[in-house]
Protein backbone atom coordinates (compact mmCIF):
# COMPACT_ATOMS: atom_id res chain seq x y z
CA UNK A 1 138.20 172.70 87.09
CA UNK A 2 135.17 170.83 86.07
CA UNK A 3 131.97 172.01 85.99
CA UNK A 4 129.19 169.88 87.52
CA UNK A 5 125.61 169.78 87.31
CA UNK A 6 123.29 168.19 89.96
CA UNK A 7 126.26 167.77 92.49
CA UNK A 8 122.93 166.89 95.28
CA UNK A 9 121.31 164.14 92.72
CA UNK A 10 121.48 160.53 94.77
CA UNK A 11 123.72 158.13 92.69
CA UNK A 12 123.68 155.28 95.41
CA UNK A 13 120.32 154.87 97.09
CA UNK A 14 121.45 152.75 99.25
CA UNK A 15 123.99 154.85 101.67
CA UNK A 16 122.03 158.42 100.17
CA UNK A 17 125.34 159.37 98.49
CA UNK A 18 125.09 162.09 96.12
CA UNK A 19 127.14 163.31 92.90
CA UNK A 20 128.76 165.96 94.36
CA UNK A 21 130.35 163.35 97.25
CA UNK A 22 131.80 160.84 94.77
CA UNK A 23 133.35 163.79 92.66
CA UNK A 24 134.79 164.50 96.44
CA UNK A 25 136.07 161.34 97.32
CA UNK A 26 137.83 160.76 93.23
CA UNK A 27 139.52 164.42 93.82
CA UNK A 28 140.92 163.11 97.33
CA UNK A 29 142.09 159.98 96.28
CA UNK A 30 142.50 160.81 92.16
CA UNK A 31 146.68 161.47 91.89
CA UNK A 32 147.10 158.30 93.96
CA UNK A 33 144.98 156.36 92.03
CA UNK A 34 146.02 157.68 88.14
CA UNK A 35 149.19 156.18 88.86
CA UNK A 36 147.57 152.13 89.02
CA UNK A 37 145.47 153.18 85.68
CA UNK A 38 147.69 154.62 83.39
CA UNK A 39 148.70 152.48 80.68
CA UNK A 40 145.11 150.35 80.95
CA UNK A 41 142.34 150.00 78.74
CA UNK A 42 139.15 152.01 80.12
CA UNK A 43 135.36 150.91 79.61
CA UNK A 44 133.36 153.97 80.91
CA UNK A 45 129.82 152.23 82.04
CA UNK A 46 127.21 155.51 82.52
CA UNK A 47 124.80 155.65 84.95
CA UNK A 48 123.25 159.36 83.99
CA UNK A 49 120.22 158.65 86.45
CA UNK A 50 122.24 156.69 89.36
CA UNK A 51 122.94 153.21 89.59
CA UNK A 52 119.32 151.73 90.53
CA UNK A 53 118.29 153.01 86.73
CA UNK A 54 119.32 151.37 83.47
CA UNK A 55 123.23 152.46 82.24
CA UNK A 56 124.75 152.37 79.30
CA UNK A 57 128.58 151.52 77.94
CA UNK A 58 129.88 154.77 76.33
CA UNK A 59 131.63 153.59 73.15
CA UNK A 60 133.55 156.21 71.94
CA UNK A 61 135.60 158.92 73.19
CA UNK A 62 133.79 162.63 73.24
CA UNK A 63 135.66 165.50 71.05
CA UNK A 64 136.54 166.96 74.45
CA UNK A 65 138.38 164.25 75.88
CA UNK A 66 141.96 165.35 75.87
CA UNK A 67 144.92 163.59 73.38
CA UNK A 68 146.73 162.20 75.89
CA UNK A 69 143.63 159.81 76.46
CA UNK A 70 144.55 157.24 73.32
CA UNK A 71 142.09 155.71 71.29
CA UNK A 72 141.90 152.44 69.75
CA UNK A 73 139.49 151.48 67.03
């Protein structure tokens, strides 16, 4: 389990969906989905404040990402 902060923060202005609904809808749909991604590269674009504010491209992977995520330099 994950622990999440601000699960009733507005990420898309646009519909008025929150945090806590698009952690919902990638735990419905997650197992089904894992099995197209594994094997792919993965670009994580951040959007801390929702999508209307600036983003950034997370680089690197965190300490606590777990090993089986690999890593190439």
């Amino acid at each position: 389990m994950v622990e999440v902060s601000s699960a009733d923060r507005v990420v898309y202005p646009d519909s008025g969906t929150t945090k806590g609904q698009v952690i919902a809808h990638y735990s419905a749909v997650g197992e089904r989905m894992l099995r197209h991604l594994a094997d792919r590269p993965l670009t994580l674009q951040r959007f801390p404040r929702g999508v209307s504010a600036k983003g950034f491209m997370q680089k690197n992977a965190a300490d606590y990402f777990p090993d089986y995520i690999g890593r190439h330099e």
